[in-house]
N, C-alpha and C. Protein backbone atom coordinates (compact mmCIF):
# COMPACT_ATOMS: atom_id res chain seq x y z
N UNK A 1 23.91 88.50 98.49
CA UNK A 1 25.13 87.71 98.47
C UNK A 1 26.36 88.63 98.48
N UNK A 2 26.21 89.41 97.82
CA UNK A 2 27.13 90.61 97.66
C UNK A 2 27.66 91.26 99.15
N UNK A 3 26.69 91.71 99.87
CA UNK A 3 26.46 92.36 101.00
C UNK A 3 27.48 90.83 102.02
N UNK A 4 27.29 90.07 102.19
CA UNK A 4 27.60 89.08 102.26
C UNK A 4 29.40 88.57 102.72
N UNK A 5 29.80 88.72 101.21
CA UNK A 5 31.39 88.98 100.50
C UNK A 5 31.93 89.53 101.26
N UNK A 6 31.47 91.25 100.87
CA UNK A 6 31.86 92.59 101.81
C UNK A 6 31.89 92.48 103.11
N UNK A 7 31.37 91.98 103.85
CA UNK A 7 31.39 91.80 105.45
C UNK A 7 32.46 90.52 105.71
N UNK A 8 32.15 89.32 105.19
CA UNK A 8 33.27 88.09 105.59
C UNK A 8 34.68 88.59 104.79
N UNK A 9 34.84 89.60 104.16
CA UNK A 9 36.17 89.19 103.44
C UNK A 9 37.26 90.04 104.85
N UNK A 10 36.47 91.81 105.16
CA UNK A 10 37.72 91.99 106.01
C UNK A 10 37.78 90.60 107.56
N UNK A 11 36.76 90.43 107.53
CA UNK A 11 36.56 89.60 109.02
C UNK A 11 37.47 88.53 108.77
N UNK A 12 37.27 87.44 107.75
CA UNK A 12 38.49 86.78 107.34
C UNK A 12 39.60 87.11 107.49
N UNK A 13 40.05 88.70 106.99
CA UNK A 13 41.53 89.10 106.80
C UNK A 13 41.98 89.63 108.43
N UNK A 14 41.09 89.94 109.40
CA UNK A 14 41.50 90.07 110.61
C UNK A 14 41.83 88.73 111.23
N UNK A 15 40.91 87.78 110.70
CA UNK A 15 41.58 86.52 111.67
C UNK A 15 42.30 85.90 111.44
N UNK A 16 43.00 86.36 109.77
CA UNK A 16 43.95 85.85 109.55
C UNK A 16 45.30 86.32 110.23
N UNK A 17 45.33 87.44 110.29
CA UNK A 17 45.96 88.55 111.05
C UNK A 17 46.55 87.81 112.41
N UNK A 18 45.18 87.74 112.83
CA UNK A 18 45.18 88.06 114.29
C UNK A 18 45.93 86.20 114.69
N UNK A 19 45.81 85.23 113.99
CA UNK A 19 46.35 83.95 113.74
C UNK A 19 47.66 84.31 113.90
N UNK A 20 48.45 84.43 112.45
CA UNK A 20 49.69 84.93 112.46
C UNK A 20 50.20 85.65 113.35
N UNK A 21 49.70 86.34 114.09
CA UNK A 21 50.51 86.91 115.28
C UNK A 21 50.52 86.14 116.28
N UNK A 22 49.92 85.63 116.70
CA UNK A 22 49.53 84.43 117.68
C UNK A 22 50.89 83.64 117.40
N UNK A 23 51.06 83.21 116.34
CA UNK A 23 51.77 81.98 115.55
C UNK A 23 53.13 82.45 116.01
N UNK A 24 53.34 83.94 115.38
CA UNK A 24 54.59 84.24 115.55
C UNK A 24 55.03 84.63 117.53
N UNK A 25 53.73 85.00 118.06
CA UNK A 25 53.88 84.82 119.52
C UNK A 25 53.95 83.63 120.17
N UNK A 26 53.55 82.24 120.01
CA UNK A 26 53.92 81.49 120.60
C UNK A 26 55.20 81.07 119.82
N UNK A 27 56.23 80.86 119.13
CA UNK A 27 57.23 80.47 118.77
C UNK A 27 58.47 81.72 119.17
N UNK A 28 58.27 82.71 119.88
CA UNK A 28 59.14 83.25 120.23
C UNK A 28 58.99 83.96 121.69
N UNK A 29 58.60 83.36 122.36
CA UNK A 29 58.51 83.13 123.88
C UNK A 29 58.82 82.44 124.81
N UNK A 30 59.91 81.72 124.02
CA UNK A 30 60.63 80.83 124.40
C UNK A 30 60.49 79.76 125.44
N UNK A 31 58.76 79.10 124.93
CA UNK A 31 58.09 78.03 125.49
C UNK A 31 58.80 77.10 124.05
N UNK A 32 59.03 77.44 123.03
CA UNK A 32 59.13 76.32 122.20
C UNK A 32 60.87 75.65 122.37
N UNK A 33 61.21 74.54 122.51
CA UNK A 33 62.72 74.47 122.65
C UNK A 33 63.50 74.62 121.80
N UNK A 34 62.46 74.22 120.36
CA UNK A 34 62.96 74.09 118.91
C UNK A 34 63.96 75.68 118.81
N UNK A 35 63.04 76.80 119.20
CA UNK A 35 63.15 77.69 118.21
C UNK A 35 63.82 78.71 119.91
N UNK A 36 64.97 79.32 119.75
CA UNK A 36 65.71 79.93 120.65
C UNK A 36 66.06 81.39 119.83
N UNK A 37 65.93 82.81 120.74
CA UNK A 37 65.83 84.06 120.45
C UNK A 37 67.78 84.68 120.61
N UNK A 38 68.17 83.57 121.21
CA UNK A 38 69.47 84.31 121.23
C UNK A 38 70.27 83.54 120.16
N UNK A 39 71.35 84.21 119.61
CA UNK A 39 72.33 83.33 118.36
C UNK A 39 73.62 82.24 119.36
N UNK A 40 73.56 81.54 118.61
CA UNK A 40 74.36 79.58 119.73
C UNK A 40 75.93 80.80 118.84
N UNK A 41 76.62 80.84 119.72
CA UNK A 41 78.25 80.90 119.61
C UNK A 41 78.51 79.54 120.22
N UNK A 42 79.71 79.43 119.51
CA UNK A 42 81.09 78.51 120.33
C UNK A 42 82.71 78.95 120.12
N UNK A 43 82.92 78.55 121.10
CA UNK A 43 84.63 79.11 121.47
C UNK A 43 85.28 78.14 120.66
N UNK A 44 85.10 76.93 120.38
CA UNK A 44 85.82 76.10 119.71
C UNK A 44 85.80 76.53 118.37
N UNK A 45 87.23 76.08 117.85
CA UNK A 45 87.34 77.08 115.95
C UNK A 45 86.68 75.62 115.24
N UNK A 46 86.41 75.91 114.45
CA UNK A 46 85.70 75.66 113.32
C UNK A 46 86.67 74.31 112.62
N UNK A 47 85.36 73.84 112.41
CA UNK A 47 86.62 72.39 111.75
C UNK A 47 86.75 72.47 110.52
N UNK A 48 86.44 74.18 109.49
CA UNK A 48 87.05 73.76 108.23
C UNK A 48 88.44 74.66 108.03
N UNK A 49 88.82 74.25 107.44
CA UNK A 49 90.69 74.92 106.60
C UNK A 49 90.50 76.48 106.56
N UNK A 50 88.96 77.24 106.29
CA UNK A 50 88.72 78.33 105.47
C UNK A 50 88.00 78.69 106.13
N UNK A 51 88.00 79.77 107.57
CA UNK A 51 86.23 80.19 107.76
C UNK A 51 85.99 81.03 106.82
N UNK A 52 86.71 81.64 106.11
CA UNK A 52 86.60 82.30 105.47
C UNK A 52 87.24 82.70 104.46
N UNK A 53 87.03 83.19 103.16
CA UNK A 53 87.84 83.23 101.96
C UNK A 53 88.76 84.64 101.87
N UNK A 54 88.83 85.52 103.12
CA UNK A 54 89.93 86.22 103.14
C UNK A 54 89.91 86.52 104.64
N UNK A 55 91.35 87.09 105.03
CA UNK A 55 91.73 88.09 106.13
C UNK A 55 90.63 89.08 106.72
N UNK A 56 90.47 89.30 107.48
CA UNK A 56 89.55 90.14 108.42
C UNK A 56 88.22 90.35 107.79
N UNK A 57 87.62 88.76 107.73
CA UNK A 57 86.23 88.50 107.39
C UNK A 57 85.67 88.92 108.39
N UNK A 58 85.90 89.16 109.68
CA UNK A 58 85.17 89.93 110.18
C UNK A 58 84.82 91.62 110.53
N UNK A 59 85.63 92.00 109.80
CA UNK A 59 85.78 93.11 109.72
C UNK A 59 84.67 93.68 108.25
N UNK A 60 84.84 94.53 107.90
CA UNK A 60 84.09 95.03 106.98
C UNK A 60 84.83 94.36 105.51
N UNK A 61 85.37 95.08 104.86
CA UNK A 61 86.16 94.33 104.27
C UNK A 61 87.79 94.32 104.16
N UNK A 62 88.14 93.52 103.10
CA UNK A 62 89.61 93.22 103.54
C UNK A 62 90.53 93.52 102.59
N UNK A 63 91.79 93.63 102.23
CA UNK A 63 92.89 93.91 100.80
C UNK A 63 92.74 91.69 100.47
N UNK A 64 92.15 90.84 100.91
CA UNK A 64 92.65 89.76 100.85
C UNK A 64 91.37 89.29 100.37
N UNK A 65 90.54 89.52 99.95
CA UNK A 65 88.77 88.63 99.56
C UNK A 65 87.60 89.10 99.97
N UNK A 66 87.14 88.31 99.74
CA UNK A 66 85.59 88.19 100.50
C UNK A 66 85.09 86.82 100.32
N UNK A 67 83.81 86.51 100.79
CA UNK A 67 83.46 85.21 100.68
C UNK A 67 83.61 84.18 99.96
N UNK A 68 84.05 84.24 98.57
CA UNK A 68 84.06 84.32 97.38
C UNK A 68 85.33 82.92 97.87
N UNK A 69 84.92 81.89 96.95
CA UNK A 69 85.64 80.79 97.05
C UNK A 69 87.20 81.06 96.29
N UNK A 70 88.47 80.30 97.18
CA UNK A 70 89.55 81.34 96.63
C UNK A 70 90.14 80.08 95.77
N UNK A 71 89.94 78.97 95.29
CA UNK A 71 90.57 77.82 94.69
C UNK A 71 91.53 77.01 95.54
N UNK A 72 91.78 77.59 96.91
CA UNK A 72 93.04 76.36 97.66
C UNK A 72 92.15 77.01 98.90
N UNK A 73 92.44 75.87 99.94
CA UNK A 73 92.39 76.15 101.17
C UNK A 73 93.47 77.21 101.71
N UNK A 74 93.20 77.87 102.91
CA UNK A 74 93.90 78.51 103.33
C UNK A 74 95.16 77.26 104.49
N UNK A 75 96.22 77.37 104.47
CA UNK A 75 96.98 76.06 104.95
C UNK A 75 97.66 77.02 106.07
N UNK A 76 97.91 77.83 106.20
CA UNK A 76 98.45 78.42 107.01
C UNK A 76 97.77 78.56 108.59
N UNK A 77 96.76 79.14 108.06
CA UNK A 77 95.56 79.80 109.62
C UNK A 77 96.32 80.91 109.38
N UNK A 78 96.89 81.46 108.94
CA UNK A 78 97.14 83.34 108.88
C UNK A 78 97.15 83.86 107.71
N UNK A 79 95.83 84.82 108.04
CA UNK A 79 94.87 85.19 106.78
C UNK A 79 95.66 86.60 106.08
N UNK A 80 96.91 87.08 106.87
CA UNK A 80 97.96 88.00 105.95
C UNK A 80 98.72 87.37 104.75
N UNK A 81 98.27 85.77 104.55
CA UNK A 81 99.07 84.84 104.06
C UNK A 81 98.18 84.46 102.75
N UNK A 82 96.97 85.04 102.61
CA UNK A 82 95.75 85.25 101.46
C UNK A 82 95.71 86.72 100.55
N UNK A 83 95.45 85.95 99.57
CA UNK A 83 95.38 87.32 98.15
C UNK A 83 94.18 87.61 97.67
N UNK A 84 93.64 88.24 97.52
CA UNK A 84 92.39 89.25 97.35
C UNK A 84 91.86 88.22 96.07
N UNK A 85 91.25 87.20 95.99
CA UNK A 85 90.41 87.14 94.74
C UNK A 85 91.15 85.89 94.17
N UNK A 86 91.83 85.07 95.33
CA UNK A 86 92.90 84.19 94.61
C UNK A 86 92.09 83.16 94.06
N UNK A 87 92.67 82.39 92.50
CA UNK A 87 91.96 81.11 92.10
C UNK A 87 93.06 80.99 91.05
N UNK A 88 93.30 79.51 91.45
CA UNK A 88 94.75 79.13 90.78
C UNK A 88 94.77 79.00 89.64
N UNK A 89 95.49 79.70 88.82
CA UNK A 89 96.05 79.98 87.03
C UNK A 89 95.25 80.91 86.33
N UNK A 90 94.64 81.74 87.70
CA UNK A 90 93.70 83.50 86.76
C UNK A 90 94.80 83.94 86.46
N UNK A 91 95.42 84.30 85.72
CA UNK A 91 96.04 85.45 84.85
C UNK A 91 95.52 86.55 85.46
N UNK A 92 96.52 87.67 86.21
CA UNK A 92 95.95 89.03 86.63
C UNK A 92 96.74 90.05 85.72
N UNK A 93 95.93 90.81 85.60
CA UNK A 93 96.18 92.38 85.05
C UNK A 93 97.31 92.86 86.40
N UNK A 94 98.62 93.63 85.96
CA UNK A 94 99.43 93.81 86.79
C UNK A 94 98.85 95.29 87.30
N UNK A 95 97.77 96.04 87.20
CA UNK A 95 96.82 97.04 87.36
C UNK A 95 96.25 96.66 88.65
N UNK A 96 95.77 95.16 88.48
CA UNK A 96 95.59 94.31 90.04
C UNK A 96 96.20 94.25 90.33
N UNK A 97 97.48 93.97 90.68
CA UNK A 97 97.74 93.25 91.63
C UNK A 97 99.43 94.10 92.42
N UNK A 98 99.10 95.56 93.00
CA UNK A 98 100.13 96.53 93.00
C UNK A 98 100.80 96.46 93.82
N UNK A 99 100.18 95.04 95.17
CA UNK A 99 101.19 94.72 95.81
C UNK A 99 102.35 93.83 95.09
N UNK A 100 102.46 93.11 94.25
CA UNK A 100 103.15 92.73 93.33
C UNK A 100 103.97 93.43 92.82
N UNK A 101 103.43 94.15 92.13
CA UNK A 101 104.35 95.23 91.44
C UNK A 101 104.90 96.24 92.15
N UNK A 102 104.53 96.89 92.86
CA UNK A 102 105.30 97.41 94.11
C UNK A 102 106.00 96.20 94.98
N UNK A 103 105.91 95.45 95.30
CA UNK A 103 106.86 94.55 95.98
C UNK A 103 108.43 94.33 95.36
N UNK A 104 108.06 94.27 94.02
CA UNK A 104 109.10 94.05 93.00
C UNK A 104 109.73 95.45 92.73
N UNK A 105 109.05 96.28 92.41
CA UNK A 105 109.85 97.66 92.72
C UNK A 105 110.84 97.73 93.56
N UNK A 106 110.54 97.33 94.90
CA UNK A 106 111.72 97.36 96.15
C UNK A 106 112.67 96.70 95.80
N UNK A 107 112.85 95.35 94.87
CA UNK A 107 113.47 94.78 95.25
C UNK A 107 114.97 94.76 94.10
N UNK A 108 115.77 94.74 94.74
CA UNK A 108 117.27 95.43 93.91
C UNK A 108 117.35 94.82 92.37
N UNK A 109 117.10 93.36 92.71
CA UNK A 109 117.30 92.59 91.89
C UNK A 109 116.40 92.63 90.09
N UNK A 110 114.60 93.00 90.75
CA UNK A 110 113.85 93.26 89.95
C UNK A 110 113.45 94.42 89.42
N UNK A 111 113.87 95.65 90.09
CA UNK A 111 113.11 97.37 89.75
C UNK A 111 113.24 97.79 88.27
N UNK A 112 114.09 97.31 88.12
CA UNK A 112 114.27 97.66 85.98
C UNK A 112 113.61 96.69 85.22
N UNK A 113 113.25 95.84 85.81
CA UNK A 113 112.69 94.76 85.21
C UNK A 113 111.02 95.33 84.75
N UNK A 114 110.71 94.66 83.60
CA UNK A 114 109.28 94.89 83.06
C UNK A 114 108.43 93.79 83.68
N UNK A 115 107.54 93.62 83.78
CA UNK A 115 106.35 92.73 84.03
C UNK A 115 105.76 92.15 82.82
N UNK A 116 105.65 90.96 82.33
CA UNK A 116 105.14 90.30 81.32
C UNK A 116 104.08 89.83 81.79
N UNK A 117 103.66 89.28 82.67
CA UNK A 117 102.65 88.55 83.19
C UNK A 117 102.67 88.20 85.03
N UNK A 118 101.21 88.14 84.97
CA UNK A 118 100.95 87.78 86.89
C UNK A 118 100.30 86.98 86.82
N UNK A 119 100.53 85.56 87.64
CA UNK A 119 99.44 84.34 87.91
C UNK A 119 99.22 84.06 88.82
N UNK A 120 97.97 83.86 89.61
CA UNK A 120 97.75 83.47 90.91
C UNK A 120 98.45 81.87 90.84
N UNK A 121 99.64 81.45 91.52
CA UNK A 121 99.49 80.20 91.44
C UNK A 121 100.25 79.81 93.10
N UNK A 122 99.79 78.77 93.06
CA UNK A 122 100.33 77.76 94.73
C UNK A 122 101.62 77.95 94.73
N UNK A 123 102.51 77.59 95.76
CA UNK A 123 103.85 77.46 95.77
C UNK A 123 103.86 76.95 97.24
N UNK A 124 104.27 75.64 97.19
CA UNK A 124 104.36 75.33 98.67
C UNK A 124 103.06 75.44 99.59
N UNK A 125 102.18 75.27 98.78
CA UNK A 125 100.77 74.93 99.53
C UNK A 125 100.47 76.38 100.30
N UNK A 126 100.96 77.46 99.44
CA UNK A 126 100.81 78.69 100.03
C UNK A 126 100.66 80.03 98.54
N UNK A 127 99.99 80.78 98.70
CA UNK A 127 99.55 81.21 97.32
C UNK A 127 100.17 82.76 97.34
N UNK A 128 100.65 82.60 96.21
CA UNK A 128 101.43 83.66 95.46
C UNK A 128 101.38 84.06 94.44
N UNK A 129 101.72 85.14 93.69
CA UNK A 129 101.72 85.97 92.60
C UNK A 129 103.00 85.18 91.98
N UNK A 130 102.98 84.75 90.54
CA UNK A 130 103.92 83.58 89.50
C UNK A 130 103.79 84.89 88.77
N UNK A 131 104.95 85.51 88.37
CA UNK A 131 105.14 86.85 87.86
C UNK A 131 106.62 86.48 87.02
N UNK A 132 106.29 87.02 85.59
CA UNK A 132 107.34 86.39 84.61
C UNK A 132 107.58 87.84 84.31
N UNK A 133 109.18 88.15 84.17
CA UNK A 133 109.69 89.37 84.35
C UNK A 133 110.57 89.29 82.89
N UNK A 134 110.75 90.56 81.95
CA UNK A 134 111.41 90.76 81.00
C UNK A 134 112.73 91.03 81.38
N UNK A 135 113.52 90.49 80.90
CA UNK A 135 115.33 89.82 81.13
C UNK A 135 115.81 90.28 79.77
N UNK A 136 117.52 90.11 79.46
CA UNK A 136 117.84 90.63 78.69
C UNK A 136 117.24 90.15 77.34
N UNK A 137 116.93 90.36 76.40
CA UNK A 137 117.08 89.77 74.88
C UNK A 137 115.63 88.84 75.14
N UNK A 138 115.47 87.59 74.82
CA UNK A 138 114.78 87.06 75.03
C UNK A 138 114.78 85.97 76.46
N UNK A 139 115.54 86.68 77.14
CA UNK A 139 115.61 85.93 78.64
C UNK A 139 114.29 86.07 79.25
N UNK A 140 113.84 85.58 80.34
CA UNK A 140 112.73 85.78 81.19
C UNK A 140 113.00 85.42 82.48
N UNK A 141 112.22 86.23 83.45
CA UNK A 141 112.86 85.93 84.64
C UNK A 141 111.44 85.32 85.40
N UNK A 142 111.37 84.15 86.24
CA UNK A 142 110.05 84.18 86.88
C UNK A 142 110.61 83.92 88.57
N UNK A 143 109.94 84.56 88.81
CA UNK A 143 109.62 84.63 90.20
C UNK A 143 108.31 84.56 91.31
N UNK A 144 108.29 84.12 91.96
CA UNK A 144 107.19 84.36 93.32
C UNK A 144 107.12 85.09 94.28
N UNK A 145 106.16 85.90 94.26
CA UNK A 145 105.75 86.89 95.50
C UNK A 145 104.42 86.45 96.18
N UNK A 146 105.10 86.54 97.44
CA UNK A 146 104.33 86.39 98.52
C UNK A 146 103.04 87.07 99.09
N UNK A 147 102.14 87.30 99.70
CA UNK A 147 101.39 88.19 100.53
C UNK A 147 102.58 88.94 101.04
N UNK A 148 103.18 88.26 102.14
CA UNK A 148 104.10 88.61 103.30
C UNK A 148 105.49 89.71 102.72
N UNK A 149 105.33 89.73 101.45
CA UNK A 149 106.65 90.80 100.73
C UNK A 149 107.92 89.69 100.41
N UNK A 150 107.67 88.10 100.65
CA UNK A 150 108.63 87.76 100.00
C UNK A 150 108.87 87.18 98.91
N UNK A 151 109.98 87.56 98.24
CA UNK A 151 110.36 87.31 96.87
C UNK A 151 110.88 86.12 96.26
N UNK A 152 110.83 84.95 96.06
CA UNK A 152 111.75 83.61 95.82
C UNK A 152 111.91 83.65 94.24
N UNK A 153 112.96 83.24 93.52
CA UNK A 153 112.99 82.64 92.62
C UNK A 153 112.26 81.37 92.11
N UNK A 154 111.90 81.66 90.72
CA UNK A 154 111.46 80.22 90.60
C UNK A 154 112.43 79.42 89.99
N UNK A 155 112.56 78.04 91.00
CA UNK A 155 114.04 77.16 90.07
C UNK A 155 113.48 76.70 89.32
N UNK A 156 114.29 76.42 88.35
CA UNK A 156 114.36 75.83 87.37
C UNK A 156 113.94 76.43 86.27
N UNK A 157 113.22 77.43 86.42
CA UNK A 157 112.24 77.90 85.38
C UNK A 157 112.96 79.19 84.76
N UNK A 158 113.59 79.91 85.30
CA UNK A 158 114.60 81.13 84.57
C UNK A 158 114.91 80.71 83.44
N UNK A 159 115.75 81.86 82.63
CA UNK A 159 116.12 81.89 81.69
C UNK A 159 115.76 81.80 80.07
């Protein structure tokens, strides 16, 4: 019986073999219609808001994300108009976020100014750095920065 075992087990494992290749040869010989060897493109864009959760997803990677769900749609279609890791009311370390803080450097109004805090938040259905700036005494200054380098005040909210 033994003698037996030993002889059917490799013979088994060849025809199992030799099956599976078969299997995988007729499904890619493109007799089957199901199953096609080249990848389906289309020229038409994509019907969602987001192909992607940052700027030059096709590229390797980007200063603006990665796949990584960003909390808003992108509303624009121009992915220079996306922030690396955005999700609305993270609190960022101003360590992150140096286009920020370099943006504000440039700008006449803010360069002496301290940084208290950075928030990813919306503005106009377009996402920006909510950056609350140290003002005289107990003043505070908040403002919005853009991807794009621009700077807006926030109304109402100064002082």
């Amino acid at each position: 019986m033994r003698i037996f075992i030993k002889k059917l087990l490799p013979v088994l494992l060849a025809v199992v073999l030799i099956a599976g290749f078969a299997g995988c040869h007729a499904r890619t010989d493109g007799k089957n219609p199901a199953v096609s060897n080249s990848p389906k493109t289309s020229a038409a864009p994509s019907g969602s808001p987001m192909a992607s959760a940052s700027p030059g997803a096709n590229e390797t990677e980007s200063p603006m994300g990665s796949a990584s769900p960003s909390g808003s749609p992108m509303t624009s279609g121009n992915p220079s108009d996306m922030i690396e890791g955005f999700m609305e009311g993270v609190v960022v370390d101003p360590a992150d976020a140096p286009f920020a803080v370099e943006t504000l450097s440039r700008h006449a109004d803010y360069k002496d100014l301290a940084i208290q805090s950075i928030t990813y938040k919306l503005y106009e259905e377009r996402q920006a750095y909510y950056v609350i700036l140290q003002g005289e005494g107990d003043a505070s200054i908040r403002v919005y920065v853009f991807p794009d380098g621009k700077v807006i005040p926030a109304e109402g909210e100064n002082g």
